[in-house]
PDB file of N, CA and C in Angstrom:
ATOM      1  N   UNK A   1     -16.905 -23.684   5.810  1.00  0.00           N
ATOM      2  CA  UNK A   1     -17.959 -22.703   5.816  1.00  0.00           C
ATOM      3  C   UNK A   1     -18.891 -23.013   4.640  1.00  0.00           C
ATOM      4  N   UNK A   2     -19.946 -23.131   4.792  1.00  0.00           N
ATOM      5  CA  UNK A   2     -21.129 -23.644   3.707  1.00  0.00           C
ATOM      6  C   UNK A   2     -21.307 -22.071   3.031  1.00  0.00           C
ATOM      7  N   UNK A   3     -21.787 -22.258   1.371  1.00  0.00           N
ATOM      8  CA  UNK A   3     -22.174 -21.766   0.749  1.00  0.00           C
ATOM      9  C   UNK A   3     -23.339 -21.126   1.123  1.00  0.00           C
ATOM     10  N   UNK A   4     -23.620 -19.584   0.721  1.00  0.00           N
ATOM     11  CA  UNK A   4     -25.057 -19.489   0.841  1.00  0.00           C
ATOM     12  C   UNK A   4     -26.065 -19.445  -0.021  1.00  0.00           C
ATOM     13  N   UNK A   5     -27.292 -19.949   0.516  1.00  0.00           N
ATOM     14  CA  UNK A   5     -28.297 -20.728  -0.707  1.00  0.00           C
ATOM     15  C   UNK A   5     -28.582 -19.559  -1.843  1.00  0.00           C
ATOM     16  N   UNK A   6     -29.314 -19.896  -3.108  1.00  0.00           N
ATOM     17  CA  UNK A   6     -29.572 -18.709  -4.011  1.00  0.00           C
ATOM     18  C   UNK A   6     -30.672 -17.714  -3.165  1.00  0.00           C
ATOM     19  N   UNK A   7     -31.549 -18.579  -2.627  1.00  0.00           N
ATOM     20  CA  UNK A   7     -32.437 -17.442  -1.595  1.00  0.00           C
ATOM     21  C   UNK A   7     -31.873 -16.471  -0.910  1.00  0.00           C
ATOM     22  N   UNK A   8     -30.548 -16.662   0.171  1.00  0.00           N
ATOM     23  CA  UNK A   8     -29.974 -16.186   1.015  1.00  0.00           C
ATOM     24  C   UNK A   8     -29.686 -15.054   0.045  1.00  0.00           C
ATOM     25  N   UNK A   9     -28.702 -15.140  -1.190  1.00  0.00           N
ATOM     26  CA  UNK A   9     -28.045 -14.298  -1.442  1.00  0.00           C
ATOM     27  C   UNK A   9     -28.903 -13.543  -2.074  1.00  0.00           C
ATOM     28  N   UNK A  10     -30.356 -13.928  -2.661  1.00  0.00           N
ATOM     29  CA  UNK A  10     -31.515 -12.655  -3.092  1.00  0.00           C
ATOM     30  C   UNK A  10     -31.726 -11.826  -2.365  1.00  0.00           C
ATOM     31  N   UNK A  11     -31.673 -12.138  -0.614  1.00  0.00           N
ATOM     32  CA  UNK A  11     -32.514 -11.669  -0.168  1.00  0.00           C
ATOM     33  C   UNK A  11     -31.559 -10.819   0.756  1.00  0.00           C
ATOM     34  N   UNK A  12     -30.256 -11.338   0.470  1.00  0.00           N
ATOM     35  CA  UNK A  12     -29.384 -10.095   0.775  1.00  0.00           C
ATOM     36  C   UNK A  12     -29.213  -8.877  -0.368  1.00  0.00           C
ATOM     37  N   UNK A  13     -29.256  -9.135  -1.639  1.00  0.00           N
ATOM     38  CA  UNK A  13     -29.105  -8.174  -2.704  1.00  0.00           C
ATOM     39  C   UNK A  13     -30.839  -7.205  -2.668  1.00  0.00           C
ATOM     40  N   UNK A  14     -31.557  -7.902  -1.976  1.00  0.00           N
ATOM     41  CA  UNK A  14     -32.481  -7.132  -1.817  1.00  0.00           C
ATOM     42  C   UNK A  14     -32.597  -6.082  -0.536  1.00  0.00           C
ATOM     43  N   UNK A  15     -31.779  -6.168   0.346  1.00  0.00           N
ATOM     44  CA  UNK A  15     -31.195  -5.446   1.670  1.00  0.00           C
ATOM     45  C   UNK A  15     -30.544  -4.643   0.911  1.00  0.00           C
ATOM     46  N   UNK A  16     -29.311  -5.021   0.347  1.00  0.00           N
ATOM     47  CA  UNK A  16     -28.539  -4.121  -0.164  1.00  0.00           C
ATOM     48  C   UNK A  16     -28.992  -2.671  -1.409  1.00  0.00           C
ATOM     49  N   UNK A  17     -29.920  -3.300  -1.619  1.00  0.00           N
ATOM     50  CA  UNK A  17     -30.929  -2.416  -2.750  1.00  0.00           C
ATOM     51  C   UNK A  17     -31.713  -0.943  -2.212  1.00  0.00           C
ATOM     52  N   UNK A  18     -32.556  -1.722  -0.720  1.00  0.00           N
ATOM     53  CA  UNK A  18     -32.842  -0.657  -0.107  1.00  0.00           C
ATOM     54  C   UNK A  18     -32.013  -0.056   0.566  1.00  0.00           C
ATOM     55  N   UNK A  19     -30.857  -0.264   0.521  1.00  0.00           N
ATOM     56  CA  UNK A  19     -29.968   0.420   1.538  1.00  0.00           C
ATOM     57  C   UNK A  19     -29.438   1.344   0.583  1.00  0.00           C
ATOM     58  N   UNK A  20     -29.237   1.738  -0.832  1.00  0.00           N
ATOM     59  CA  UNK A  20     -28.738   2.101  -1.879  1.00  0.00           C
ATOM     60  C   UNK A  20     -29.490   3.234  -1.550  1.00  0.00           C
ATOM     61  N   UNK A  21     -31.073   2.795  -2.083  1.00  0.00           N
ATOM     62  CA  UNK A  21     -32.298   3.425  -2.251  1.00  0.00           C
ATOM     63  C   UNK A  21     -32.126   4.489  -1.388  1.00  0.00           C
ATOM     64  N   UNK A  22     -31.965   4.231  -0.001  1.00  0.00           N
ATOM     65  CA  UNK A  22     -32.077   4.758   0.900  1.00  0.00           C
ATOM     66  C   UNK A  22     -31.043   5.826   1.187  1.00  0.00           C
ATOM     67  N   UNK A  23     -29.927   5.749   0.827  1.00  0.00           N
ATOM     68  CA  UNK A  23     -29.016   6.616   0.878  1.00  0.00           C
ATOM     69  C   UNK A  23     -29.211   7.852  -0.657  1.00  0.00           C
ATOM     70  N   UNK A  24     -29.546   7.222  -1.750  1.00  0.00           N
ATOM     71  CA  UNK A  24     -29.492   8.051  -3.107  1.00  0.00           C
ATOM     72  C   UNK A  24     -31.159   9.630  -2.546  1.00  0.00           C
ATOM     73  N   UNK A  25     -31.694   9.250  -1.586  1.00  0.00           N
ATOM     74  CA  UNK A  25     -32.475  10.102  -1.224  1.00  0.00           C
ATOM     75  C   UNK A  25     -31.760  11.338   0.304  1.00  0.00           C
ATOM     76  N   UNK A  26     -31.032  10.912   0.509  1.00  0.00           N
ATOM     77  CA  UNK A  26     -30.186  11.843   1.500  1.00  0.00           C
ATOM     78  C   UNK A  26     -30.453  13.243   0.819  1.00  0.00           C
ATOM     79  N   UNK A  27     -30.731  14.442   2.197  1.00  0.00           N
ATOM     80  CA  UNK A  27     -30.830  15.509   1.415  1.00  0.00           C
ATOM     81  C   UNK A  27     -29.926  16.381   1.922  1.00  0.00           C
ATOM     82  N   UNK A  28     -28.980  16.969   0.991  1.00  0.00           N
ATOM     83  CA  UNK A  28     -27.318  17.730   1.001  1.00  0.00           C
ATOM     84  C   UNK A  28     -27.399  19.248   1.150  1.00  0.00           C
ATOM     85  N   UNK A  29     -28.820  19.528   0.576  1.00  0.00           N
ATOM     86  CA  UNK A  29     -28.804  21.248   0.671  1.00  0.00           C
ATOM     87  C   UNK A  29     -28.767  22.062   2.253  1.00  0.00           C
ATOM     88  N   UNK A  30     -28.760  21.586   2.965  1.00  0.00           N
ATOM     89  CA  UNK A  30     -28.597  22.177   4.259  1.00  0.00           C
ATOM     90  C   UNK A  30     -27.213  22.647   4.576  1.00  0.00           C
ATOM     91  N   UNK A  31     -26.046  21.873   4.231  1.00  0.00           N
ATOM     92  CA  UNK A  31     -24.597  21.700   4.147  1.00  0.00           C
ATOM     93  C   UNK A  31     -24.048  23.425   3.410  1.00  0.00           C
ATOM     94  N   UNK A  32     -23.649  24.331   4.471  1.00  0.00           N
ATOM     95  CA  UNK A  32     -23.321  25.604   3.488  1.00  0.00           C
ATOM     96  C   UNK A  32     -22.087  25.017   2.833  1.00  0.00           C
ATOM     97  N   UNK A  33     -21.983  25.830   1.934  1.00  0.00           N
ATOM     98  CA  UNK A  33     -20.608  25.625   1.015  1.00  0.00           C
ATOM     99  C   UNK A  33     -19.477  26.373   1.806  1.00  0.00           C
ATOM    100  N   UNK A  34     -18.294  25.695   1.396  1.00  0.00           N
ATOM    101  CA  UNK A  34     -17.058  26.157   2.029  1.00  0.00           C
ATOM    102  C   UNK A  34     -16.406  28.032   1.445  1.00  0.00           C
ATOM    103  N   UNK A  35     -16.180  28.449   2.827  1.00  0.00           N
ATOM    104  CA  UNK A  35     -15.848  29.243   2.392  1.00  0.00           C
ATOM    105  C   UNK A  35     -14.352  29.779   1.895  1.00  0.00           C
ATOM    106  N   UNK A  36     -14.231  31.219   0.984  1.00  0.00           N
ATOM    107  CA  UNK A  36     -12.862  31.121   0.361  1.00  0.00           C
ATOM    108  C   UNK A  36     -11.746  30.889   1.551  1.00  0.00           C
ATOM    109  N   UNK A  37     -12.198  31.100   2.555  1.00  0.00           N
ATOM    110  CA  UNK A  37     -10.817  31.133   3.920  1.00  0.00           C
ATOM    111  C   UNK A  37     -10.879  29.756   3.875  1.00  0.00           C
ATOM    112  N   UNK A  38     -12.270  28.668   4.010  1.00  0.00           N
ATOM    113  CA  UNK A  38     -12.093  27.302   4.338  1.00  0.00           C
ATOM    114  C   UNK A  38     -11.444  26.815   3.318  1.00  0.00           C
ATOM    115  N   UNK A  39     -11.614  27.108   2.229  1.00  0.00           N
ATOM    116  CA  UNK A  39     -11.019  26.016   0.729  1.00  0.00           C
ATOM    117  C   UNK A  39      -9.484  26.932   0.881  1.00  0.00           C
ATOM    118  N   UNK A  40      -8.995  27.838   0.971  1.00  0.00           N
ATOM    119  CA  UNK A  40      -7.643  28.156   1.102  1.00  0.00           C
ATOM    120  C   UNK A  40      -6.803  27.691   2.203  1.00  0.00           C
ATOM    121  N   UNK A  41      -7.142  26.621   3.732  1.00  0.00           N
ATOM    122  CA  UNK A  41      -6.874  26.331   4.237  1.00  0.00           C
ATOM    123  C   UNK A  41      -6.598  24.769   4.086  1.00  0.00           C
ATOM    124  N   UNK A  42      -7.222  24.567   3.388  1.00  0.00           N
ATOM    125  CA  UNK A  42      -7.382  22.975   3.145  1.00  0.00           C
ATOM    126  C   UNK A  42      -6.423  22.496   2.140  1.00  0.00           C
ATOM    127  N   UNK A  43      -5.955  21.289   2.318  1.00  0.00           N
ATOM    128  CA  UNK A  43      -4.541  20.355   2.042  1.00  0.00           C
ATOM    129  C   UNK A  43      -5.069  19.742   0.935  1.00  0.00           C
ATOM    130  N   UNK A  44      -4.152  19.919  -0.261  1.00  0.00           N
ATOM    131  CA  UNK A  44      -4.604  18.943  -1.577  1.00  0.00           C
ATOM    132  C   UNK A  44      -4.319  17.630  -1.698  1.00  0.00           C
ATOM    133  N   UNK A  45      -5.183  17.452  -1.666  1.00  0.00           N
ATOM    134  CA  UNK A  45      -4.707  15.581  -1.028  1.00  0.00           C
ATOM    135  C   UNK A  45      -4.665  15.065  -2.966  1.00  0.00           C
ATOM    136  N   UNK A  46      -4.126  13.859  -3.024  1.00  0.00           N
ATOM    137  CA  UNK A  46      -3.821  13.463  -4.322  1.00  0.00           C
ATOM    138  C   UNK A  46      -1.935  13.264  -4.895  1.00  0.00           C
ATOM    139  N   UNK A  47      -1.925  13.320  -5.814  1.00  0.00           N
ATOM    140  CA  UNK A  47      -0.348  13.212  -6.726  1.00  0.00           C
ATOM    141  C   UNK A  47      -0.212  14.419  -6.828  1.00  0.00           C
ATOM    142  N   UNK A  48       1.401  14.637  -5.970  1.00  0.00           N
ATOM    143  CA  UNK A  48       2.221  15.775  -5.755  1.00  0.00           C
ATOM    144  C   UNK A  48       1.881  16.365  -7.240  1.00  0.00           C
ATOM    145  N   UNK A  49       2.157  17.620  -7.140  1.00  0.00           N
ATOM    146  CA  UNK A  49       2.250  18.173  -8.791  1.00  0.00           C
ATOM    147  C   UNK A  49       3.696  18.084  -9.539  1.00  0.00           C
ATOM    148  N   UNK A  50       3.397  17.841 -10.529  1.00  0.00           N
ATOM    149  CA  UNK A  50       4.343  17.225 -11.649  1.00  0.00           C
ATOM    150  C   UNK A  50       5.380  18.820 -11.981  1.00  0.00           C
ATOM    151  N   UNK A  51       6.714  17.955 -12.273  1.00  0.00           N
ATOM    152  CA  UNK A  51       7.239  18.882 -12.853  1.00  0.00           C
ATOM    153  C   UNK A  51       7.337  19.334 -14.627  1.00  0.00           C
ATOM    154  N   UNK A  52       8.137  19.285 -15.075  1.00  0.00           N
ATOM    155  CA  UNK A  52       7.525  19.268 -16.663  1.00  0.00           C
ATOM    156  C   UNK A  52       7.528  18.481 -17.892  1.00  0.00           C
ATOM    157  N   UNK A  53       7.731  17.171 -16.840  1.00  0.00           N
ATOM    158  CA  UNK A  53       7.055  15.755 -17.784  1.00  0.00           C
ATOM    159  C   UNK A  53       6.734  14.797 -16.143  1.00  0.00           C
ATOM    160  N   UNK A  54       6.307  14.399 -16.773  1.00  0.00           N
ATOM    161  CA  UNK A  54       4.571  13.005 -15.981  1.00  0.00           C
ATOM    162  C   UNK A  54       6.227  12.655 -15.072  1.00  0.00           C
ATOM    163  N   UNK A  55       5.723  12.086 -14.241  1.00  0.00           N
ATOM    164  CA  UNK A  55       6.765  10.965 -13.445  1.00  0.00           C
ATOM    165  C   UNK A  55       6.229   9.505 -13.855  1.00  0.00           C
ATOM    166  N   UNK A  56       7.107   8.607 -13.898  1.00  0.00           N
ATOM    167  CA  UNK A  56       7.195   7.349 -14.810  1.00  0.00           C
ATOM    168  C   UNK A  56       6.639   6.572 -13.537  1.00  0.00           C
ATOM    169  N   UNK A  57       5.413   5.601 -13.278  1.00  0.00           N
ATOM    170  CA  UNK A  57       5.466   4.716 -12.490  1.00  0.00           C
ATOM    171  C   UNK A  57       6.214   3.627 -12.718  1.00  0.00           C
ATOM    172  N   UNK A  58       6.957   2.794 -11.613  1.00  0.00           N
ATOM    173  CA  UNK A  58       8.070   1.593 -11.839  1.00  0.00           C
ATOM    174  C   UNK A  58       7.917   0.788 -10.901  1.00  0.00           C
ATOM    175  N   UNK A  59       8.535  -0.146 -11.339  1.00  0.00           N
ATOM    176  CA  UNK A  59       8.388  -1.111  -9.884  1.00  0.00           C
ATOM    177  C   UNK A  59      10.173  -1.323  -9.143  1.00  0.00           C
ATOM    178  N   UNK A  60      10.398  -1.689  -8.510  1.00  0.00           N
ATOM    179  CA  UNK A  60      11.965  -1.409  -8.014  1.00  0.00           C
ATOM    180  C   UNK A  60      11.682  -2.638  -6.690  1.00  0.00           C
ATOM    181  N   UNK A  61      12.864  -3.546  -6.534  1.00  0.00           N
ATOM    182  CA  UNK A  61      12.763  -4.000  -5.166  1.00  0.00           C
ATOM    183  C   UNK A  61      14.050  -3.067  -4.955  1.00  0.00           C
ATOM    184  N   UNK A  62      13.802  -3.143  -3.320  1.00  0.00           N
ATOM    185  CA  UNK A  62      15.163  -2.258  -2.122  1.00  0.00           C
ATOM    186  C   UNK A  62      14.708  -3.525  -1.255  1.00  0.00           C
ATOM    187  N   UNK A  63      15.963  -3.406  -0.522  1.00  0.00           N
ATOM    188  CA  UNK A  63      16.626  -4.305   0.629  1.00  0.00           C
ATOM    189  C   UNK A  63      15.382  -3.629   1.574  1.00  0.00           C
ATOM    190  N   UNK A  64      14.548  -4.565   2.280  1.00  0.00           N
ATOM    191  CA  UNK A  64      13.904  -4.021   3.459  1.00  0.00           C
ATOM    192  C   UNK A  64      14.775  -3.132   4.341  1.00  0.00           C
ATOM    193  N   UNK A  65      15.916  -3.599   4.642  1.00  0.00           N
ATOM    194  CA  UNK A  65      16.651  -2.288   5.662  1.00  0.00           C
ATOM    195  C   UNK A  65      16.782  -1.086   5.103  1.00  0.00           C
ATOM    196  N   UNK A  66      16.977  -1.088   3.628  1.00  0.00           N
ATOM    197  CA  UNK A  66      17.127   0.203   2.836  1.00  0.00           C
ATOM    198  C   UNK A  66      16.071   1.073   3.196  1.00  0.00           C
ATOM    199  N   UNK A  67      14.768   0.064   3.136  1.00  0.00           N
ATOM    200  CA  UNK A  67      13.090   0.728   2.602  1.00  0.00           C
ATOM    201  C   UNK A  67      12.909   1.710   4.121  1.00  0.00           C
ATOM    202  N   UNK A  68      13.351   0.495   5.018  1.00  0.00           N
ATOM    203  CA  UNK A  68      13.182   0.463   6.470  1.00  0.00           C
ATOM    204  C   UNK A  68      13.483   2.122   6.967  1.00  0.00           C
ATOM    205  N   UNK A  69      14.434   2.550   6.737  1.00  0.00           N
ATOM    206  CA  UNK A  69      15.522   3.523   7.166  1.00  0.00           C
ATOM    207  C   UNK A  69      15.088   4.815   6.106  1.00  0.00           C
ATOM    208  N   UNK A  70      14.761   4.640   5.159  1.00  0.00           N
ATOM    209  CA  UNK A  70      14.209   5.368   3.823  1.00  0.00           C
ATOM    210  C   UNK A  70      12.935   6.180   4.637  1.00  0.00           C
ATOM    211  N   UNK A  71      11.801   5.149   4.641  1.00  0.00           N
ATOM    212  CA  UNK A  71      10.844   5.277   5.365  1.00  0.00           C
ATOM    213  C   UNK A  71      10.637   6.136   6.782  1.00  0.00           C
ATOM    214  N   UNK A  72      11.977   5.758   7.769  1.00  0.00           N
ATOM    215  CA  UNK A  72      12.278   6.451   8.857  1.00  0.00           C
ATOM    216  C   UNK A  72      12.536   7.943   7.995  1.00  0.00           C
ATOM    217  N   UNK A  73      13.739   8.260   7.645  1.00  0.00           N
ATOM    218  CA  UNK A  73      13.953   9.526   7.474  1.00  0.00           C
ATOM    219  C   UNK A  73      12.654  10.087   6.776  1.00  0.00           C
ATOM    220  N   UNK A  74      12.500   9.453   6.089  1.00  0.00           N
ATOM    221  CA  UNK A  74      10.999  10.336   5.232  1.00  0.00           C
ATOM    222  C   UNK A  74       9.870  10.851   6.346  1.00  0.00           C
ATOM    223  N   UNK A  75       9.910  10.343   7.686  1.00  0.00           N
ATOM    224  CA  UNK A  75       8.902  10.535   8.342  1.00  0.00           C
ATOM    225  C   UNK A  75       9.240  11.683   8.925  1.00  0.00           C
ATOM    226  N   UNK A  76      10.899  11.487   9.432  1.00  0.00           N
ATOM    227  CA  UNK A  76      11.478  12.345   9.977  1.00  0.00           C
ATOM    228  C   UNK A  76      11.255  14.164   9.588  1.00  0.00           C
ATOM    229  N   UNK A  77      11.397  14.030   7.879  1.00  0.00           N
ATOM    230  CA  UNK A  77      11.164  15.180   7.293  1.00  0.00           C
ATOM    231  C   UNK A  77       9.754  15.642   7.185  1.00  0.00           C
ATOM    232  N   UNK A  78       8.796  14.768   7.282  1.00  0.00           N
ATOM    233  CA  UNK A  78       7.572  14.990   6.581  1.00  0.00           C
ATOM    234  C   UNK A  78       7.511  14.830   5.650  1.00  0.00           C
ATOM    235  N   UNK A  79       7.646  13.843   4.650  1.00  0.00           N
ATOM    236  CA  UNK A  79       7.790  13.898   3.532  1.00  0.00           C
ATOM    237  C   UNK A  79       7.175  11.965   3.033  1.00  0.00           C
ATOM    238  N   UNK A  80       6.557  11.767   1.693  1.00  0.00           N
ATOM    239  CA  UNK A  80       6.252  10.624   1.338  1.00  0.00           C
ATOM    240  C   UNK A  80       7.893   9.912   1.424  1.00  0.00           C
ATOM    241  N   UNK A  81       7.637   8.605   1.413  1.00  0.00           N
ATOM    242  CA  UNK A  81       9.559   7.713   1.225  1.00  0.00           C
ATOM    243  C   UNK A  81       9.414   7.622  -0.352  1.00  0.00           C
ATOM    244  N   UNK A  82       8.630   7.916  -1.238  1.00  0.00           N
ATOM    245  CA  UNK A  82       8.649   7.959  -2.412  1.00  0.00           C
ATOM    246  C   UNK A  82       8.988   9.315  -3.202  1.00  0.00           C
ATOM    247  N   UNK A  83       9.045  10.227  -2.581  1.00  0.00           N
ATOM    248  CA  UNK A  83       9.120  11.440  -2.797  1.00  0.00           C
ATOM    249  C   UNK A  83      10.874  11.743  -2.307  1.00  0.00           C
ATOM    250  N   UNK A  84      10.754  11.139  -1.035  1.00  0.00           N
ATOM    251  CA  UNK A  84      12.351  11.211  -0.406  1.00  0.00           C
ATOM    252  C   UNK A  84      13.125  10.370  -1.909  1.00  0.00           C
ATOM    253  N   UNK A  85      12.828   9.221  -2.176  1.00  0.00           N
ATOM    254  CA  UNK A  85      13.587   8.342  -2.908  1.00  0.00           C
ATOM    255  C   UNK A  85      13.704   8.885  -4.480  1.00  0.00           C
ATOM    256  N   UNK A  86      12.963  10.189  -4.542  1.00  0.00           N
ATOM    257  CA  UNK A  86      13.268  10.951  -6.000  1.00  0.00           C
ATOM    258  C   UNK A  86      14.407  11.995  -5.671  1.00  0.00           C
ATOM    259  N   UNK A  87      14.057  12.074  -4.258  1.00  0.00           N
ATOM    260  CA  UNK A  87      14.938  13.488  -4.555  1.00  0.00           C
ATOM    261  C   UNK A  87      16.308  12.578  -4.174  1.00  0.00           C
ATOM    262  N   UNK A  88      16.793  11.731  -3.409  1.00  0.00           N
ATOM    263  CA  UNK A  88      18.035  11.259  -3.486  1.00  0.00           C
ATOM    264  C   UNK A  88      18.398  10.939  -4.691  1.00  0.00           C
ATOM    265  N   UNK A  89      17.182  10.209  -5.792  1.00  0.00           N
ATOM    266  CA  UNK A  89      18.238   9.718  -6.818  1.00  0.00           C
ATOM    267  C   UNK A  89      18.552  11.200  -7.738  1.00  0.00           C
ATOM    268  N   UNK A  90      17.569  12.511  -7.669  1.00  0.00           N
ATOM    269  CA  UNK A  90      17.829  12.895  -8.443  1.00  0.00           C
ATOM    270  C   UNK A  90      19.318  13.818  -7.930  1.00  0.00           C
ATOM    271  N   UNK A  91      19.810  13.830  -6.574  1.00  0.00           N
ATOM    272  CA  UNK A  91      21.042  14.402  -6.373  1.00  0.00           C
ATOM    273  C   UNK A  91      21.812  13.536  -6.881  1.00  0.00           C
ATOM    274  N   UNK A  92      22.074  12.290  -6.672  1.00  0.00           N
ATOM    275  CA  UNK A  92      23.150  11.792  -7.285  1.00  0.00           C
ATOM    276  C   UNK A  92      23.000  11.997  -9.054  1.00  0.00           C
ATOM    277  N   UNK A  93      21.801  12.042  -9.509  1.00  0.00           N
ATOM    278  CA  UNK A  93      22.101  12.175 -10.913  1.00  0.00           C
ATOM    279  C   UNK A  93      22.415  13.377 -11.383  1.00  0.00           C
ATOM    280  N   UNK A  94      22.240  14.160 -10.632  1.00  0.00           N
ATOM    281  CA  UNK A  94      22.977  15.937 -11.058  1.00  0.00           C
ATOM    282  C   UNK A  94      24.352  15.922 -10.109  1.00  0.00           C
ATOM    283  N   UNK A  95      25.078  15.027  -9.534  1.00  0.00           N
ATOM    284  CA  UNK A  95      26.633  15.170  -9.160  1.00  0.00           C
ATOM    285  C   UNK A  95      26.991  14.785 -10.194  1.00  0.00           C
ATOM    286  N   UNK A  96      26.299  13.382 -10.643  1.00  0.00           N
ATOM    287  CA  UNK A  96      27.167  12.546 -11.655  1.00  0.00           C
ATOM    288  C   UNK A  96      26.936  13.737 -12.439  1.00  0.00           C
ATOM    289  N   UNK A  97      26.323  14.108 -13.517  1.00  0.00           N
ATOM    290  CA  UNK A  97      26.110  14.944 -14.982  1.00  0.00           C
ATOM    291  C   UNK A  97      27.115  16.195 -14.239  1.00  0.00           C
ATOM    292  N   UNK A  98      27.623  16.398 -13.534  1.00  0.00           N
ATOM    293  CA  UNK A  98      28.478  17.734 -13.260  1.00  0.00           C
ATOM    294  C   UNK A  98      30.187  17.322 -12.761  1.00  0.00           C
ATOM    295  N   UNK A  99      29.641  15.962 -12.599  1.00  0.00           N
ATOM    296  CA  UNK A  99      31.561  14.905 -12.657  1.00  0.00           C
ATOM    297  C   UNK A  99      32.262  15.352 -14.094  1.00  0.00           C
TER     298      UNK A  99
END
């Protein structure tokens, strides 16, 4: 696949410019604002809320069949497989601390 010339790519950054242009003039005031029933209905999308320290990001490999099956049940519940995979470890770590 050939390179494209310095012209080509001006004259695409110059497309892309008016297309910027063109959107930063969109006009939003027509749009009513949500109301208290609409914003009380609506799903907080983002990072679950914390309990009362941060959760540690990590990296971890699992056996694909582990992830595999993890993943299944998590769907099963409704639930993230990352969210499932806290709350399993944190049962076993409150059997163990009560062994």
């Amino acid at each position: 696949m050939a390179r494209p010339t310095r012209a080509e790519l001006e004259a695409r950054l110059r497309s892309l410019e008016r297309a910027a242009r063109r959107s930063a003039r969109i006009d939003f005031s027509d749009i009513p604002e949500a109301s208290s029933v609409q914003l009380g209905v609506m799903r907080r999308v983002g990072r679950p809320p914390l309990g009362s320290a941060a959760r540690r990001l990590i990296a971890i490999r699992i056996d694909p069949l582990v992830l595999a099956a993890v993943r299944r049940e998590a769907k099963r519940r409704a639930l993230g497989y990352q969210s499932l995979i806290n709350q399993i470890l944190a049962r076993y770590v409150a059997r163990t601390r009560s062994a």
